[in-house]
C-alpha atoms as a PDB file:
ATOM      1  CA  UNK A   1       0.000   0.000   0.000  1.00  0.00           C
ATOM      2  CA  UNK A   2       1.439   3.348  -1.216  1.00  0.00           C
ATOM      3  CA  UNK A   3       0.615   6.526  -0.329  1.00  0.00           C
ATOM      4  CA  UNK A   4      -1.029   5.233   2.668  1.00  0.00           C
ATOM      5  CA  UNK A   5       0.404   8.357   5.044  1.00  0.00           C
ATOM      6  CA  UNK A   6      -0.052  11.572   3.455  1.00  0.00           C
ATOM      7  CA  UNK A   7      -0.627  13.964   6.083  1.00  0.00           C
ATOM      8  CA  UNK A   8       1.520  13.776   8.700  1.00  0.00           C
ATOM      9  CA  UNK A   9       2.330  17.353  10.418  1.00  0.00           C
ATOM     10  CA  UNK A  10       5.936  17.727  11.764  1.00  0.00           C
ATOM     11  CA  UNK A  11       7.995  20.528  13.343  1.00  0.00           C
ATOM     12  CA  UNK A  12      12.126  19.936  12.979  1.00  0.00           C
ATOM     13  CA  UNK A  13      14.387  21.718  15.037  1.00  0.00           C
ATOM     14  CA  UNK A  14      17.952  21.093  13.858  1.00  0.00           C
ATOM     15  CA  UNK A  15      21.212  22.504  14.764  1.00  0.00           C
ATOM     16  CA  UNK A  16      24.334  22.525  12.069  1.00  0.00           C
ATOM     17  CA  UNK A  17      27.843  21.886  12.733  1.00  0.00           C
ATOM     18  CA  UNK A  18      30.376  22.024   9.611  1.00  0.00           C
ATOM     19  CA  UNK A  19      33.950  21.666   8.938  1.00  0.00           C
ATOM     20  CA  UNK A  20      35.234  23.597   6.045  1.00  0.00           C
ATOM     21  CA  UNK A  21      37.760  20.971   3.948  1.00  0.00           C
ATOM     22  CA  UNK A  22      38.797  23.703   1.254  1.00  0.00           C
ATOM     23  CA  UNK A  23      38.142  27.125   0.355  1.00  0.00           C
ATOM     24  CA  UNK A  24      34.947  26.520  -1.323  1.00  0.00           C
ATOM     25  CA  UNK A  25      33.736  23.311  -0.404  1.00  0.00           C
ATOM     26  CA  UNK A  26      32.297  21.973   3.475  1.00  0.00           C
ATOM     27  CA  UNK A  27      30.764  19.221   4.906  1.00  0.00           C
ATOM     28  CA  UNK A  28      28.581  19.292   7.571  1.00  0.00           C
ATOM     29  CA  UNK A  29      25.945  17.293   9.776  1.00  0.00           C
ATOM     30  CA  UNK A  30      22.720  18.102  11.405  1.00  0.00           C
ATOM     31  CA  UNK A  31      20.990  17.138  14.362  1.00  0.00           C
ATOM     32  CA  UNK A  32      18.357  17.926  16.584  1.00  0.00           C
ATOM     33  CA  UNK A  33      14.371  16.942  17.152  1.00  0.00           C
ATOM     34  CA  UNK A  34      11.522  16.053  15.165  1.00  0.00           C
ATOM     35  CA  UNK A  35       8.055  16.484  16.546  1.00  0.00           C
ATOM     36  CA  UNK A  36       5.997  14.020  14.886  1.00  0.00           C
ATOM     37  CA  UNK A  37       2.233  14.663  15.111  1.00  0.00           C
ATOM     38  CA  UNK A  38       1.086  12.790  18.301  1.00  0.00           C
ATOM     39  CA  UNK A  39       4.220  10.770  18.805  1.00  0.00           C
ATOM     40  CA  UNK A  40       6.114  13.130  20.464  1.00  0.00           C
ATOM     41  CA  UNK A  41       9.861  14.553  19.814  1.00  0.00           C
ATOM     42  CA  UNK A  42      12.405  12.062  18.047  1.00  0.00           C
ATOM     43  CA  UNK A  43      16.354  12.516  17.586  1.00  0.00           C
ATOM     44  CA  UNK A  44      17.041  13.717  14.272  1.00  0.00           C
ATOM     45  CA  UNK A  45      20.413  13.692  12.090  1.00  0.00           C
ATOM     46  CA  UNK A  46      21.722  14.391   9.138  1.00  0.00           C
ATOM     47  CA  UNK A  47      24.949  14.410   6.606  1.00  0.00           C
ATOM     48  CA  UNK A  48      25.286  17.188   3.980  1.00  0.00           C
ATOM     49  CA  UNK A  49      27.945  18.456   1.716  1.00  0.00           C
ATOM     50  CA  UNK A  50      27.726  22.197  -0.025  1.00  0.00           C
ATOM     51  CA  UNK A  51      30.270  24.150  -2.938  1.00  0.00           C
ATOM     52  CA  UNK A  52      30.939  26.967  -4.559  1.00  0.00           C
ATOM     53  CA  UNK A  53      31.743  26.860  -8.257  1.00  0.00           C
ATOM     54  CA  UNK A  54      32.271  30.351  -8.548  1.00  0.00           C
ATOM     55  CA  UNK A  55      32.578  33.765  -6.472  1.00  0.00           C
ATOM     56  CA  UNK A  56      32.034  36.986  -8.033  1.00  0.00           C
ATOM     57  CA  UNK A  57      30.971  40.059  -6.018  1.00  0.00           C
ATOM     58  CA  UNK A  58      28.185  39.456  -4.078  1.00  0.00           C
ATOM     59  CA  UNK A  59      26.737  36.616  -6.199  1.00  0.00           C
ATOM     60  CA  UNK A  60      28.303  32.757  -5.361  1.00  0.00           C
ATOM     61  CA  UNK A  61      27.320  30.020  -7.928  1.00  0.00           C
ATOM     62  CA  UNK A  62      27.338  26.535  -6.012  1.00  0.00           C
ATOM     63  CA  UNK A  63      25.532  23.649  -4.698  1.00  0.00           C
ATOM     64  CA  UNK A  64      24.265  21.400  -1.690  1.00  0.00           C
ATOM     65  CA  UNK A  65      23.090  17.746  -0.713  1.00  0.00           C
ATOM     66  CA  UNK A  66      21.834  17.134   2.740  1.00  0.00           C
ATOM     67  CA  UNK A  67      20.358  14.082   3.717  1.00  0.00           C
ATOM     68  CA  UNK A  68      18.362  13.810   7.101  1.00  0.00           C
ATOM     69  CA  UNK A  69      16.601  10.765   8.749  1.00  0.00           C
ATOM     70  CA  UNK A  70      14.207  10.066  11.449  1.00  0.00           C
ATOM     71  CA  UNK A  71      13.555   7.191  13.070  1.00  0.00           C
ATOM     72  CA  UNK A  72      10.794   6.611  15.675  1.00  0.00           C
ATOM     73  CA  UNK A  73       9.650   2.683  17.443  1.00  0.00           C
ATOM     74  CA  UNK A  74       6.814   3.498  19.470  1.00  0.00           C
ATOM     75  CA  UNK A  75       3.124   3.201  18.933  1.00  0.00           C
ATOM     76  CA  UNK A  76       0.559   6.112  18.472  1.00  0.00           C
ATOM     77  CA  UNK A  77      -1.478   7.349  15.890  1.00  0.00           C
ATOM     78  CA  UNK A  78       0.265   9.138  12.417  1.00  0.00           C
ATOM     79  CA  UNK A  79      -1.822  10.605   9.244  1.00  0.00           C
ATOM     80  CA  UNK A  80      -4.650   8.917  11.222  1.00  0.00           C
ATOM     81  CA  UNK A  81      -3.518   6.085  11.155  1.00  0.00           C
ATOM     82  CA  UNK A  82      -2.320   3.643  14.106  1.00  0.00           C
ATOM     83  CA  UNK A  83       0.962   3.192  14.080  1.00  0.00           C
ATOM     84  CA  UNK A  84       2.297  -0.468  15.152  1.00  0.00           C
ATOM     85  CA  UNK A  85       6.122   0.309  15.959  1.00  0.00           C
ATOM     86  CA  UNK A  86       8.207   1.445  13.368  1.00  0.00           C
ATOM     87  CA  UNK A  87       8.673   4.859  11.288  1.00  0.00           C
ATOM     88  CA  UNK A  88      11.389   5.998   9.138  1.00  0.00           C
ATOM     89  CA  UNK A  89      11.339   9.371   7.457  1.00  0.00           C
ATOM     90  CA  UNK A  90      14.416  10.254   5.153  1.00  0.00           C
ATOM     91  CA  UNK A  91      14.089  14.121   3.716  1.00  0.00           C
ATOM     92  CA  UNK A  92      16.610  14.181   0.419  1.00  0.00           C
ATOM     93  CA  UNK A  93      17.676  17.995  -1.008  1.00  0.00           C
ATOM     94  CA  UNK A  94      19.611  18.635  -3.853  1.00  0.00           C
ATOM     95  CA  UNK A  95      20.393  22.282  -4.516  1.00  0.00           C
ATOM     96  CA  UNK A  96      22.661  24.323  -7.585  1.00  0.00           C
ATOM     97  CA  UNK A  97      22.410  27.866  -7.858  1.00  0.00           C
ATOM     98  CA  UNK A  98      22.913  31.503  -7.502  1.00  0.00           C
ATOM     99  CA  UNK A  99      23.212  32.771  -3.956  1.00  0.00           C
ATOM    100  CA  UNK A 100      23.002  36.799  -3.273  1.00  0.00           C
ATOM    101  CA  UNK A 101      24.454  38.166  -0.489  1.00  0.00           C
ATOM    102  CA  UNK A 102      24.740  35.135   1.234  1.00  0.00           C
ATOM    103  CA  UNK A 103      20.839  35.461   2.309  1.00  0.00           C
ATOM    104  CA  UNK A 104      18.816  35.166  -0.668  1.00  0.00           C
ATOM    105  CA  UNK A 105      18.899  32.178  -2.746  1.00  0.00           C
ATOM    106  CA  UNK A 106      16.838  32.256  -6.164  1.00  0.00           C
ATOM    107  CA  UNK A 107      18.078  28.753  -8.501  1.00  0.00           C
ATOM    108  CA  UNK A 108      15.983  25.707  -8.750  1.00  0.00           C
ATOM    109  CA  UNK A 109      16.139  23.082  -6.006  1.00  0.00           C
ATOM    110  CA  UNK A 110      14.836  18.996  -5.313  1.00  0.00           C
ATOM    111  CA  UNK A 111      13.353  18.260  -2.244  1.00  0.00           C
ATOM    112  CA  UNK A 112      11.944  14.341  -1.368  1.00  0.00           C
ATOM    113  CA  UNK A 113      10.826  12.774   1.482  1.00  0.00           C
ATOM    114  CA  UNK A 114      10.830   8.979   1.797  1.00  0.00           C
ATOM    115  CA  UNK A 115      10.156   6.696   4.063  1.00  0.00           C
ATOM    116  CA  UNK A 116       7.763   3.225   5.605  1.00  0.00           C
ATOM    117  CA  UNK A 117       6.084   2.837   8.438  1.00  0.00           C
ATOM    118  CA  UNK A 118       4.233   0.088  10.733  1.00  0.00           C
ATOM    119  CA  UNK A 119       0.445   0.344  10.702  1.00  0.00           C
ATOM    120  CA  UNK A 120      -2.112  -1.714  12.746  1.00  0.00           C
ATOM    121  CA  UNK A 121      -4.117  -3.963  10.573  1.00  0.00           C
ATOM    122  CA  UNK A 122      -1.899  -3.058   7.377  1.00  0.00           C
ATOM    123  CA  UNK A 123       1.588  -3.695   7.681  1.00  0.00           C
ATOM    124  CA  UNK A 124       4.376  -1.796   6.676  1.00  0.00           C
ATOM    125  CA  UNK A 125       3.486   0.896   4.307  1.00  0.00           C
ATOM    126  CA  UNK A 126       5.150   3.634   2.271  1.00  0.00           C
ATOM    127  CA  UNK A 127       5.548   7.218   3.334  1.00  0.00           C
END
């Protein structure tokens, strides 16, 4: 059954820490809470890498990946839906563009969430 889950709310409060390798080009990971509808706050992490092709005046050409997963066992009710032990979120982002002033980003971006999860009476799902 796909698409069983389609309305879940969430809340994600993440903190970054990075390590710049080169002038240019960092990697960094990301990790903090997830409020998941009714089930409460879950530890959330995450990898990511980001680049800059080019640097001219205010304007830097570049681009990111981040990856970042939950991961919740515990019963309660999701997308009203019971939820029999198991969820897995995992939020993909690929980004290449311009960014201004180091504030305002304006080139085209992919974001995807993925995931399963555990229901009562249907077995493991997708998200």
């Amino acid at each position: 059954m796909s698409g069983m889950l389609t309305d879940v709310d969430s809340d994600l409060y993440l903190g970054r820490a990075g390590l710049g390798l080169s002038d240019g080009f960092e990697v960094f990971g990301r990790f903090g809470m997830g409020e998941i509808e009714e089930l409460g706050n879950e530890f959330m992490w995450g990898l990511g890498t980001r680049v800059t092709f080019i640097e001219k005046d205010d304007i830097r050409w570049g681009a990111l990946f981040q990856l970042t997963t939950l991961n919740a066992d515990e019963n309660g009710n999701v997308g009203g839906r019971r939820l029999a032990g198991d969820l897995d979120v995992y939020e993909y982002q690929l980004v290449i563009g311009p960014t201004f002033n180091n504030t305002v980003y304006l080139g085209p971006f992919a974001h995807f969430v993925d995931g399963d999860a555990d229901l009562a009476g249907f077995g493991s799902v997708d998200i």
